[in-house]
Protein backbone atom coordinates (compact mmCIF):
# COMPACT_ATOMS: atom_id res chain seq x y z
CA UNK A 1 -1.82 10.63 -5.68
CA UNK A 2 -1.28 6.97 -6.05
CA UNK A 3 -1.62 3.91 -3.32
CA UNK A 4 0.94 1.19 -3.56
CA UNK A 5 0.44 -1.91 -1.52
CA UNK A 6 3.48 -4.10 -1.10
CA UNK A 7 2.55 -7.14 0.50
CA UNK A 8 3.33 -11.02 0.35
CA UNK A 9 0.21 -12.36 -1.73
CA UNK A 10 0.97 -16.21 -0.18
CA UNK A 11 0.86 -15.15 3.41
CA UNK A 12 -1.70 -15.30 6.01
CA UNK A 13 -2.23 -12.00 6.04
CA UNK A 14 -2.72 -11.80 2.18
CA UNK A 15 -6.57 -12.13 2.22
CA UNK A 16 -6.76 -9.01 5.16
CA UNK A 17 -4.65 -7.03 2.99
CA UNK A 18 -6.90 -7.60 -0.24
CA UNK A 19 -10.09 -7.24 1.72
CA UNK A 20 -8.70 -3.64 3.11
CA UNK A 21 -7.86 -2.39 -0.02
CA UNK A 22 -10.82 -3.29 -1.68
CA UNK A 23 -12.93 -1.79 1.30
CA UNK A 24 -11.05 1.09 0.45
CA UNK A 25 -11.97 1.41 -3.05
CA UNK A 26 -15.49 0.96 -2.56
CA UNK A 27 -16.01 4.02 -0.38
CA UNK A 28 -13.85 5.78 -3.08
CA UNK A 29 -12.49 5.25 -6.65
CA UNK A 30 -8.72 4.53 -5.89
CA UNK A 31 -6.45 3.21 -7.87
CA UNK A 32 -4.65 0.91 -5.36
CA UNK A 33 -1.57 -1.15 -7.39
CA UNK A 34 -0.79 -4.03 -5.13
CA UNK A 35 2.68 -5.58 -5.50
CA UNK A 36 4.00 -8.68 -4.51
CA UNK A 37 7.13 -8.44 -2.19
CA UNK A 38 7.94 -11.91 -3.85
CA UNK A 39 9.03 -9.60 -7.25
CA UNK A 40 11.54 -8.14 -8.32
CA UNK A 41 9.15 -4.50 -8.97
CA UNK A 42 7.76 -5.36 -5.22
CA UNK A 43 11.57 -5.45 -3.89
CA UNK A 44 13.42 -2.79 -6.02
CA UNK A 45 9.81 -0.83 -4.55
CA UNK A 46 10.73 -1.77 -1.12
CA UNK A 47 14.44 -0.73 -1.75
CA UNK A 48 13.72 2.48 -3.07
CA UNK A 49 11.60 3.48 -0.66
CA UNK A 50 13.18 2.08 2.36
CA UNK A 51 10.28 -0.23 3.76
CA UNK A 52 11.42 -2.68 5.86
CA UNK A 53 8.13 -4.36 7.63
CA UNK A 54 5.50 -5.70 5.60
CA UNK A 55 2.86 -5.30 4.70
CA UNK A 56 3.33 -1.56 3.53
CA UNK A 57 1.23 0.73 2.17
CA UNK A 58 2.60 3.69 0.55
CA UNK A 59 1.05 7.26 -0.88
CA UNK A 60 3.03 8.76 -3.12
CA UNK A 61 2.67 11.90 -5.56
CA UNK A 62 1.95 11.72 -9.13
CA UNK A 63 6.01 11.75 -9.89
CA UNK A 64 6.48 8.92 -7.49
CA UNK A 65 7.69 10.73 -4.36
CA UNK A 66 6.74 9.87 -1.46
CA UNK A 67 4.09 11.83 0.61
CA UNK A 68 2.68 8.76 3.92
CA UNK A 69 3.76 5.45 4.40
CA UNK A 70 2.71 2.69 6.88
CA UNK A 71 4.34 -0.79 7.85
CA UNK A 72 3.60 -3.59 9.36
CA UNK A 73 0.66 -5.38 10.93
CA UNK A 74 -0.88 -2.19 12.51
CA UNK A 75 -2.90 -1.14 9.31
CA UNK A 76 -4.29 2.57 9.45
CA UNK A 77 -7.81 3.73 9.23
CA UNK A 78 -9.36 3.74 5.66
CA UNK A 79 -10.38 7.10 5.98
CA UNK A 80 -6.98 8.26 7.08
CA UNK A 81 -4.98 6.49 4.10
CA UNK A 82 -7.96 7.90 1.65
CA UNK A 83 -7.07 11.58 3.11
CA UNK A 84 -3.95 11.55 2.00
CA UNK A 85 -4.73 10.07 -1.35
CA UNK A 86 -7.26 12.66 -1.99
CA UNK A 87 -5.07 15.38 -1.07
């Protein structure tokens, strides 16, 4: 499974969003790719797979599709994003 964070890295959320992830991958070793919403990989990302509130965090498969997304400000629990990432 892979974690994909699409966020705006020059917002004031930016530093919560960088602090959760790496919370998450000190209780486990995840490979969390965090993309900027301000490039063109973090919007054709967006686009593709139809986020529209920010910040996002996406699990997908190996192949890319998706398998739990969540937007907006209302982050979910570590331990919930990490269960479906360990899956």
């Amino acid at each position: 499974m892979k974690l994909i964070v699409l966020y705006h890295p020059h917002s004031e959320s930016a530093r919560i969003i960088e602090e959760y992830v790496a919370d998450i991958q000190s209780r486990r070793p995840v490979k969390a790719d965090l993309v900027s919403l301000e490039t063109r990989e973090g919007a054709d990302l967006a686009s593709l797979y139809d986020i529209v509130r920010y910040p996002a965090i996406l699990v997908t498969d190996d192949v890319g599709h998706p398998v739990k997304d969540w937007q907006g400000d209302q982050l979910p629990l570590r331990d919930e994003v990490l269960g479906y990432v360990d899956s």
